[in-house]
PDB file of N, CA and C in Angstrom:
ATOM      1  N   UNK A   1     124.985 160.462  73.848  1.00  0.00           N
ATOM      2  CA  UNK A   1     123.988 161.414  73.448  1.00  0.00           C
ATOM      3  C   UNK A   1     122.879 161.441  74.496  1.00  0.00           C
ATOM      4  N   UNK A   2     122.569 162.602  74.841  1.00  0.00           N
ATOM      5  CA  UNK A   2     121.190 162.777  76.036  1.00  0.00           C
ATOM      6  C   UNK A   2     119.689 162.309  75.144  1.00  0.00           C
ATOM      7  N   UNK A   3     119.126 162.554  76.497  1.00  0.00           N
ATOM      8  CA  UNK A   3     117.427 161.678  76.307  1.00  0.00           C
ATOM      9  C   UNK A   3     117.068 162.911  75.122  1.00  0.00           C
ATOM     10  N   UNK A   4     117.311 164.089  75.450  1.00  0.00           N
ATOM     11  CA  UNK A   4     117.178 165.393  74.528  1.00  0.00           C
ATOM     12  C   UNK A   4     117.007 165.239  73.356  1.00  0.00           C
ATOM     13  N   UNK A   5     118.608 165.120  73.068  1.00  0.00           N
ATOM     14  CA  UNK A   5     118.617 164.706  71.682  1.00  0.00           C
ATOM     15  C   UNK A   5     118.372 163.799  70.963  1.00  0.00           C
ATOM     16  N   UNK A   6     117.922 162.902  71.508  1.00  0.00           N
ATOM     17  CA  UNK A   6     117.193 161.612  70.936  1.00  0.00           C
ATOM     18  C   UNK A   6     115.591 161.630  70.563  1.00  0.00           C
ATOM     19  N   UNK A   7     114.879 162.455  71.690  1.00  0.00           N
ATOM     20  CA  UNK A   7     113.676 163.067  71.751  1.00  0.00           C
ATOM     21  C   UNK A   7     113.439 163.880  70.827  1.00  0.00           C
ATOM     22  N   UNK A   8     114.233 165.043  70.878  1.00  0.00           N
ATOM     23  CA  UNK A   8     114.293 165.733  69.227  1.00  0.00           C
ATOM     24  C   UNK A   8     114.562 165.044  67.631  1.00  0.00           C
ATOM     25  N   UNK A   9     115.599 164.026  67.712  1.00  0.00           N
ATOM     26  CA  UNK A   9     115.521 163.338  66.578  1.00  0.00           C
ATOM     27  C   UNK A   9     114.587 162.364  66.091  1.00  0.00           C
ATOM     28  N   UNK A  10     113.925 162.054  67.168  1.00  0.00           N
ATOM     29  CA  UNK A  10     112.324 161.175  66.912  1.00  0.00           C
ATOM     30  C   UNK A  10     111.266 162.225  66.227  1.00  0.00           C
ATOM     31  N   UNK A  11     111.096 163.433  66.754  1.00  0.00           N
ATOM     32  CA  UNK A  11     110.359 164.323  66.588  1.00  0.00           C
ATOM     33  C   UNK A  11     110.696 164.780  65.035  1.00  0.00           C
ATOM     34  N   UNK A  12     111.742 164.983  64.764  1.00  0.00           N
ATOM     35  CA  UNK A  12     111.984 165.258  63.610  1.00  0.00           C
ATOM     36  C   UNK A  12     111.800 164.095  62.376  1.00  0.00           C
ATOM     37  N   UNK A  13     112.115 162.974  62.667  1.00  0.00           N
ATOM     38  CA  UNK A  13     112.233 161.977  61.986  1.00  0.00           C
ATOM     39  C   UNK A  13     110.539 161.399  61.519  1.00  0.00           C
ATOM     40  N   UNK A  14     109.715 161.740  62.887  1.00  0.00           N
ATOM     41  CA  UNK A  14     108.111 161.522  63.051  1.00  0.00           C
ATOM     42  C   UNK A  14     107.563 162.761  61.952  1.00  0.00           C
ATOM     43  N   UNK A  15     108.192 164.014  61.571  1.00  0.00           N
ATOM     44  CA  UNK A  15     107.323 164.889  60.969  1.00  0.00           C
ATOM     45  C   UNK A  15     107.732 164.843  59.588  1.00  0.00           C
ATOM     46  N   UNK A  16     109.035 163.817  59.619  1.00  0.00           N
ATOM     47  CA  UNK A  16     109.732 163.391  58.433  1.00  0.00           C
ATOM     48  C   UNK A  16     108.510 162.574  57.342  1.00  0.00           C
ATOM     49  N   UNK A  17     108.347 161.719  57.939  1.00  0.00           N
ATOM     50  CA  UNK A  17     107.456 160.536  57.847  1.00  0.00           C
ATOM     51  C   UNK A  17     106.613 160.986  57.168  1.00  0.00           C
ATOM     52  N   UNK A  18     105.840 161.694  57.830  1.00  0.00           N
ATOM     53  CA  UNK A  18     104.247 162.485  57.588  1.00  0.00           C
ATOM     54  C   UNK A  18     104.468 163.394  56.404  1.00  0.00           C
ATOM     55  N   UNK A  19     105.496 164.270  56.117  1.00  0.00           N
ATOM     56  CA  UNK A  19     105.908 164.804  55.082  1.00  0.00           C
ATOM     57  C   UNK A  19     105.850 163.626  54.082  1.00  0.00           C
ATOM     58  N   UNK A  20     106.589 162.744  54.079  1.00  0.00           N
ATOM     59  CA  UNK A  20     106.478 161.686  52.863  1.00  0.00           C
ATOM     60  C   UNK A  20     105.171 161.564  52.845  1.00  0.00           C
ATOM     61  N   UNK A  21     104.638 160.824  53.392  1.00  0.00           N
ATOM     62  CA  UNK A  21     102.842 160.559  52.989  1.00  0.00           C
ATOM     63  C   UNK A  21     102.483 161.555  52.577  1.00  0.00           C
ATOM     64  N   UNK A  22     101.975 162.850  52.907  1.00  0.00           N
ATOM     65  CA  UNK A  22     101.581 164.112  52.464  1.00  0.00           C
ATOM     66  C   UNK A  22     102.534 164.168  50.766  1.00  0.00           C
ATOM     67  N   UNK A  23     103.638 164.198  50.532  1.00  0.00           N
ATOM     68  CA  UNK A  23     104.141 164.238  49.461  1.00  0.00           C
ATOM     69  C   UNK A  23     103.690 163.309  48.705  1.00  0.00           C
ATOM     70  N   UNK A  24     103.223 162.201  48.973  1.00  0.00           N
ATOM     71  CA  UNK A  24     102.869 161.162  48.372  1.00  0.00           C
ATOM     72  C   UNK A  24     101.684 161.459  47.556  1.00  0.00           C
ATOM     73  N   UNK A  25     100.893 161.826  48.559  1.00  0.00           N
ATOM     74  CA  UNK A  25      99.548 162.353  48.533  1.00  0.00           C
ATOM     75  C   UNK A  25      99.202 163.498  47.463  1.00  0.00           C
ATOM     76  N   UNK A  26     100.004 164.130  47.435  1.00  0.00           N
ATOM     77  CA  UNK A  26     100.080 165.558  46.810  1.00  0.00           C
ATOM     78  C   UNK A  26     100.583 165.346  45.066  1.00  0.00           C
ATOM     79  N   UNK A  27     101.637 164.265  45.354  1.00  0.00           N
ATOM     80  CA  UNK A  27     102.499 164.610  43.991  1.00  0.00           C
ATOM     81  C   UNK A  27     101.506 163.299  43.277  1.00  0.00           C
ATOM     82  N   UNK A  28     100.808 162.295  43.402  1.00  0.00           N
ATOM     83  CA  UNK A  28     100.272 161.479  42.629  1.00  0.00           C
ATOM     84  C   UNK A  28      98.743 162.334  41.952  1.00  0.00           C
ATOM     85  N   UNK A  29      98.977 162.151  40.718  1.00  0.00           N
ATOM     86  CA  UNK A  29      98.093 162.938  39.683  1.00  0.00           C
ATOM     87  C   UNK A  29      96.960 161.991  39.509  1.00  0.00           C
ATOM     88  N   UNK A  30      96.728 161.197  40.373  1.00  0.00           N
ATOM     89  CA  UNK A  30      95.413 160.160  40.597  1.00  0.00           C
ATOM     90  C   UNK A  30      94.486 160.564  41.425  1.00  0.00           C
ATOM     91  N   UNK A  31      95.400 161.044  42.522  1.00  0.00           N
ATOM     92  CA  UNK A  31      95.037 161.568  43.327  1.00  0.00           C
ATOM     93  C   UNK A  31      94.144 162.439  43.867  1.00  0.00           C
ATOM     94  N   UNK A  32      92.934 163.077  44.476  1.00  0.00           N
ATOM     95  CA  UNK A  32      92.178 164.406  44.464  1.00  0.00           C
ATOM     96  C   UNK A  32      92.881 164.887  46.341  1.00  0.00           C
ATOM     97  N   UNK A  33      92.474 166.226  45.820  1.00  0.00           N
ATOM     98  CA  UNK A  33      92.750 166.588  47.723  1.00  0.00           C
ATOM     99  C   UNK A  33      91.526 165.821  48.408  1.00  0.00           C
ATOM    100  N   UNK A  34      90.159 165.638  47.839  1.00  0.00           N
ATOM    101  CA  UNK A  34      88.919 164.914  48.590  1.00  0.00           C
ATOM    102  C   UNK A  34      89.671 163.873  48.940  1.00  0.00           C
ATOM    103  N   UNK A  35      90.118 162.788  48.316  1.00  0.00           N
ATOM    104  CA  UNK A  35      90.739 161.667  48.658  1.00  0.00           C
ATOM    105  C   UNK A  35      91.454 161.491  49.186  1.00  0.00           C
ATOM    106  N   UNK A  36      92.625 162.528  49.546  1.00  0.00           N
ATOM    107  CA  UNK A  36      93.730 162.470  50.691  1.00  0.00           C
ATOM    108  C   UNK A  36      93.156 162.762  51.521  1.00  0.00           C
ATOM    109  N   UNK A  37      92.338 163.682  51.815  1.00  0.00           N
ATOM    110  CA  UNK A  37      91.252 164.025  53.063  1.00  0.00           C
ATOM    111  C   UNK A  37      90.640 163.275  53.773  1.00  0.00           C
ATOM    112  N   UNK A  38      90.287 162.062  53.094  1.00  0.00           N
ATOM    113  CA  UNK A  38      89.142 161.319  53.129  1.00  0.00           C
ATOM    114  C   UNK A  38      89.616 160.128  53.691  1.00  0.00           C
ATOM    115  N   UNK A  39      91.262 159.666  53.055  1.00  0.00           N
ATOM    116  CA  UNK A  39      92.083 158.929  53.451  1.00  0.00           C
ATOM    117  C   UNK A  39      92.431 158.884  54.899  1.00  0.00           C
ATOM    118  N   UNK A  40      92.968 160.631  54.833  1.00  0.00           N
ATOM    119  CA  UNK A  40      93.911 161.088  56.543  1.00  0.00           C
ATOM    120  C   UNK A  40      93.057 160.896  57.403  1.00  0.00           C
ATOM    121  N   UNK A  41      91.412 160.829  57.273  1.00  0.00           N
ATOM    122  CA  UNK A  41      90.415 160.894  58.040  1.00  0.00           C
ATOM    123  C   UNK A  41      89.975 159.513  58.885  1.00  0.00           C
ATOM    124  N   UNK A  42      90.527 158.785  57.319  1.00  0.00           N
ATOM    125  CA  UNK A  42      90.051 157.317  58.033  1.00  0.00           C
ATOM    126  C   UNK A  42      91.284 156.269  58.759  1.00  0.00           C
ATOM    127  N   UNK A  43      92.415 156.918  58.384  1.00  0.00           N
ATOM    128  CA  UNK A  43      93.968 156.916  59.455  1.00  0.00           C
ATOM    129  C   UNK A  43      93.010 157.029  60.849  1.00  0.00           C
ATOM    130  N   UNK A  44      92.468 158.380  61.091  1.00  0.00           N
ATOM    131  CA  UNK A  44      92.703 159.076  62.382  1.00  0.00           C
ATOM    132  C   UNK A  44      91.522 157.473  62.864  1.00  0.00           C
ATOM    133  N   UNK A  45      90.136 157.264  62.076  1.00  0.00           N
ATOM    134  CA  UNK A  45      89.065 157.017  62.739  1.00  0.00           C
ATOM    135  C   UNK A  45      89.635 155.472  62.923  1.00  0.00           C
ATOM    136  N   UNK A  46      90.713 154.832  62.206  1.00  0.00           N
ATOM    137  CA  UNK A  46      90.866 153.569  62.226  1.00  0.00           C
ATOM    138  C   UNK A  46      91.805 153.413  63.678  1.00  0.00           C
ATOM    139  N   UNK A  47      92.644 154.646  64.303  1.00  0.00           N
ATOM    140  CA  UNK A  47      93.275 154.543  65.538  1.00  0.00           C
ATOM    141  C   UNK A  47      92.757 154.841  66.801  1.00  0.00           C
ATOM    142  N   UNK A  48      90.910 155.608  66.457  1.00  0.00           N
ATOM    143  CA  UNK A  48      90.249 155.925  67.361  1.00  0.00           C
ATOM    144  C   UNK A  48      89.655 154.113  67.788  1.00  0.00           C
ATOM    145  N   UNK A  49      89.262 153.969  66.678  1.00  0.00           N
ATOM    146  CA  UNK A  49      88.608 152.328  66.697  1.00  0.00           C
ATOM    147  C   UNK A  49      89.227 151.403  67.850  1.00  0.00           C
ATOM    148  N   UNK A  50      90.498 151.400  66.650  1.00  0.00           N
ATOM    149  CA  UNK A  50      91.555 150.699  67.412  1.00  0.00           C
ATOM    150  C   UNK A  50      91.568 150.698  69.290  1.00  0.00           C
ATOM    151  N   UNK A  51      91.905 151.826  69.515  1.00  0.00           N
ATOM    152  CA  UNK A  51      91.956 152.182  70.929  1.00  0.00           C
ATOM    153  C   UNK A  51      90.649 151.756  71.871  1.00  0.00           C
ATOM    154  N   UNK A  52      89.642 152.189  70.878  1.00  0.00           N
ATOM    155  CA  UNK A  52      88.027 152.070  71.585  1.00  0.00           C
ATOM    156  C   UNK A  52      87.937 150.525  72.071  1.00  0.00           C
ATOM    157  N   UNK A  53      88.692 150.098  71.175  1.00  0.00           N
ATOM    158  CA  UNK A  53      88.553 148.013  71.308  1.00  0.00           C
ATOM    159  C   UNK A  53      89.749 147.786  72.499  1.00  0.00           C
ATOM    160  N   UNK A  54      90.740 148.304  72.226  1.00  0.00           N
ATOM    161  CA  UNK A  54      91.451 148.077  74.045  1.00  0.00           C
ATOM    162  C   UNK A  54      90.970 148.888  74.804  1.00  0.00           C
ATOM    163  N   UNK A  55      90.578 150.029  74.947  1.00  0.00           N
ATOM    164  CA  UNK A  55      89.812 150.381  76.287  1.00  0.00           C
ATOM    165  C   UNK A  55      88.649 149.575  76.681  1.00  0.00           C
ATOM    166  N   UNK A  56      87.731 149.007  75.992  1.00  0.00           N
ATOM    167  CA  UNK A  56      86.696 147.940  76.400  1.00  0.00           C
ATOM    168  C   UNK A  56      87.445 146.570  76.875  1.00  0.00           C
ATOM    169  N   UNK A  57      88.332 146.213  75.847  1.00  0.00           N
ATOM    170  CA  UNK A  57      89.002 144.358  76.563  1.00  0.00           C
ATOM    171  C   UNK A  57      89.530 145.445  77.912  1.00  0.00           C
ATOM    172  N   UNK A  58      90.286 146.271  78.157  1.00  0.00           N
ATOM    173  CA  UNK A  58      90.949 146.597  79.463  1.00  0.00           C
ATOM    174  C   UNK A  58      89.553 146.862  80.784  1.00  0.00           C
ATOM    175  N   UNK A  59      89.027 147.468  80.287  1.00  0.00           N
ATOM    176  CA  UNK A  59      87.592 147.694  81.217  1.00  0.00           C
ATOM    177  C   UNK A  59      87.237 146.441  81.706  1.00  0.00           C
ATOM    178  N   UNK A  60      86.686 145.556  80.874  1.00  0.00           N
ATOM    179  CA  UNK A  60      85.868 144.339  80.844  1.00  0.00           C
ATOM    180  C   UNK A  60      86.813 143.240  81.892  1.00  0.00           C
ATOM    181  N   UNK A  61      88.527 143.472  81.292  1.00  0.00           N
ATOM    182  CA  UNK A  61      88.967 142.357  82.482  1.00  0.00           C
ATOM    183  C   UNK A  61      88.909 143.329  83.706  1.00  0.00           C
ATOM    184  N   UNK A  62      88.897 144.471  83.943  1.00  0.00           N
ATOM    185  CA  UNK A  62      89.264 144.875  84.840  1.00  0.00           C
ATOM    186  C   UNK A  62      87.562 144.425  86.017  1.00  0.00           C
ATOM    187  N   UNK A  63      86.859 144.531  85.553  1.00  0.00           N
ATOM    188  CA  UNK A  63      85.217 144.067  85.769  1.00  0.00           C
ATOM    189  C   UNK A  63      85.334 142.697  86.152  1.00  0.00           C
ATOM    190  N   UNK A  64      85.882 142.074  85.529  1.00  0.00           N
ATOM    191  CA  UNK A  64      86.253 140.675  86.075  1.00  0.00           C
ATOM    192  C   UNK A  64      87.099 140.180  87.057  1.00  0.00           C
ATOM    193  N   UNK A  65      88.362 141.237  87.015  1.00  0.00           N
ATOM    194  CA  UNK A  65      88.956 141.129  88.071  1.00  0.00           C
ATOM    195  C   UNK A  65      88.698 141.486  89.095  1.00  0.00           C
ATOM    196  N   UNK A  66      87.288 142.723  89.585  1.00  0.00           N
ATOM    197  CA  UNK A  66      87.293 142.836  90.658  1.00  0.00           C
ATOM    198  C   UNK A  66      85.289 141.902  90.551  1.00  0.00           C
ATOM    199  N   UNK A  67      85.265 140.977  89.910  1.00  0.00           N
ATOM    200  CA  UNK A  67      83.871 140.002  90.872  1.00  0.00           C
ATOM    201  C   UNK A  67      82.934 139.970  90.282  1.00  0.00           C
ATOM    202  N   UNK A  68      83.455 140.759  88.667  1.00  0.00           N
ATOM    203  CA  UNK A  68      81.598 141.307  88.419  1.00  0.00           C
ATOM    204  C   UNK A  68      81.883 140.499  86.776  1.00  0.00           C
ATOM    205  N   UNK A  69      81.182 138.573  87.383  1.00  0.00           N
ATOM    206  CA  UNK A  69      81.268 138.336  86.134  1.00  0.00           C
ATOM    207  C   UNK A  69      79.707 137.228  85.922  1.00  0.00           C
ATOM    208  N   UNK A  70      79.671 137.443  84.961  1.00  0.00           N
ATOM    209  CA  UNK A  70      78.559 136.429  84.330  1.00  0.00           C
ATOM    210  C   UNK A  70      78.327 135.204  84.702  1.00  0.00           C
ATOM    211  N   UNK A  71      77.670 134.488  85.191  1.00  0.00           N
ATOM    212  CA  UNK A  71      77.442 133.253  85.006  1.00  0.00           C
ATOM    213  C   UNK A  71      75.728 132.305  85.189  1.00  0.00           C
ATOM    214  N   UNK A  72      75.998 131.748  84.714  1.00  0.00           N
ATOM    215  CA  UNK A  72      74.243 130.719  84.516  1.00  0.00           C
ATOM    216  C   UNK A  72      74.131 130.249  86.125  1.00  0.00           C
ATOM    217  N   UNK A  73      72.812 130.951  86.708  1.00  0.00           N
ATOM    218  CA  UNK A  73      72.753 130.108  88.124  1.00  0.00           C
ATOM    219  C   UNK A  73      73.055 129.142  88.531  1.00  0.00           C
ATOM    220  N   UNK A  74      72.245 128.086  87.607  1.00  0.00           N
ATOM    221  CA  UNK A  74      72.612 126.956  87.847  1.00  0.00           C
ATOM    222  C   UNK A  74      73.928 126.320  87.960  1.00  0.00           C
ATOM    223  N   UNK A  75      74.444 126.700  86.696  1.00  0.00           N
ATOM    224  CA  UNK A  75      76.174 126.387  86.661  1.00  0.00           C
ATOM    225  C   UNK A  75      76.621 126.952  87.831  1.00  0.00           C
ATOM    226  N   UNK A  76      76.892 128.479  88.314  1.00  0.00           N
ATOM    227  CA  UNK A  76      77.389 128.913  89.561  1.00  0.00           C
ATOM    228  C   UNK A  76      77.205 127.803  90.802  1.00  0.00           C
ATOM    229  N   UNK A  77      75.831 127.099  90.673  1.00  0.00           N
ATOM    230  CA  UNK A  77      75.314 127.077  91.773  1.00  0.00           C
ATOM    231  C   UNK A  77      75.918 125.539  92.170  1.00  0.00           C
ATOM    232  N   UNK A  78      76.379 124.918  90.989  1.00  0.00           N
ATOM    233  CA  UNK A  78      76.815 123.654  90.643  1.00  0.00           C
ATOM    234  C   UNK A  78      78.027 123.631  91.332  1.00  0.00           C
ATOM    235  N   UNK A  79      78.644 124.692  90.648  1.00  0.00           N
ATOM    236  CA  UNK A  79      80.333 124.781  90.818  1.00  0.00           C
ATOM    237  C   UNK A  79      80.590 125.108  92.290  1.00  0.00           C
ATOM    238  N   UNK A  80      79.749 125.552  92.871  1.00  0.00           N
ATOM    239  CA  UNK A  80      79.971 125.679  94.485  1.00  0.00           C
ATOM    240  C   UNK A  80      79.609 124.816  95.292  1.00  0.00           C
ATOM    241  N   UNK A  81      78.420 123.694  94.508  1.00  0.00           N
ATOM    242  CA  UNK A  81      78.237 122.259  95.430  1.00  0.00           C
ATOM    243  C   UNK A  81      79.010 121.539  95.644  1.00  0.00           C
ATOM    244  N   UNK A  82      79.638 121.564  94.234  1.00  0.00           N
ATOM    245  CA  UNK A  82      80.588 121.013  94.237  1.00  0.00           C
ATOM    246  C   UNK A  82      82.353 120.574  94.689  1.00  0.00           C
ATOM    247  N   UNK A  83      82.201 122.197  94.886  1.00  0.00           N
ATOM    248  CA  UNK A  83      83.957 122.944  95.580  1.00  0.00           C
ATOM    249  C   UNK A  83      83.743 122.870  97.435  1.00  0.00           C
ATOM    250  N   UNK A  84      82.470 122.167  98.037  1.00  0.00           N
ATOM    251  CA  UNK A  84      83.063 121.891  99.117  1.00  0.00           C
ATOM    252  C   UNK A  84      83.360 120.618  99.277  1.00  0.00           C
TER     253      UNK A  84
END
């Protein structure tokens, strides 16, 4: 089977998914549309989060990896008396 059709059956299978939740959502009589709303909303803001916290750890080592890191003078100043 090609990359194609595998690509399409993810796609389908992914809007599959989302249909269930939405059905979920819809057919429970507990339920309000505010609250599925309110729900789908905090999906989206909990993967924005998510991401926001690895783009900072990825930034931050990347800051470190090129020199730009913190340290107490003294300690720096120690650790280099010491390293000759």
């Amino acid at each position: 089977m090609t990359d194609d059709y595998w690509q399409k059956e993810y796609e389908t299978q992914r809007k599959d998914r989302m249909q269930n939740c939405i059905d979920d959502y819809l057919q429970d009589n507990k339920v309000t549309a505010r609250q599925a709303y309110e729900e789908i909303l905090s999906c989206v803001d909990d993967v924005i989060n998510y991401h926001k916290k690895e783009y900072e750890k990825a930034v931050e080592l990347k800051s470190l990896m090129l020199g730009h890191r913190e340290c107490d003078i003294i300690a720096c100043a120690d650790s280099f008396a010491t390293a000759e």
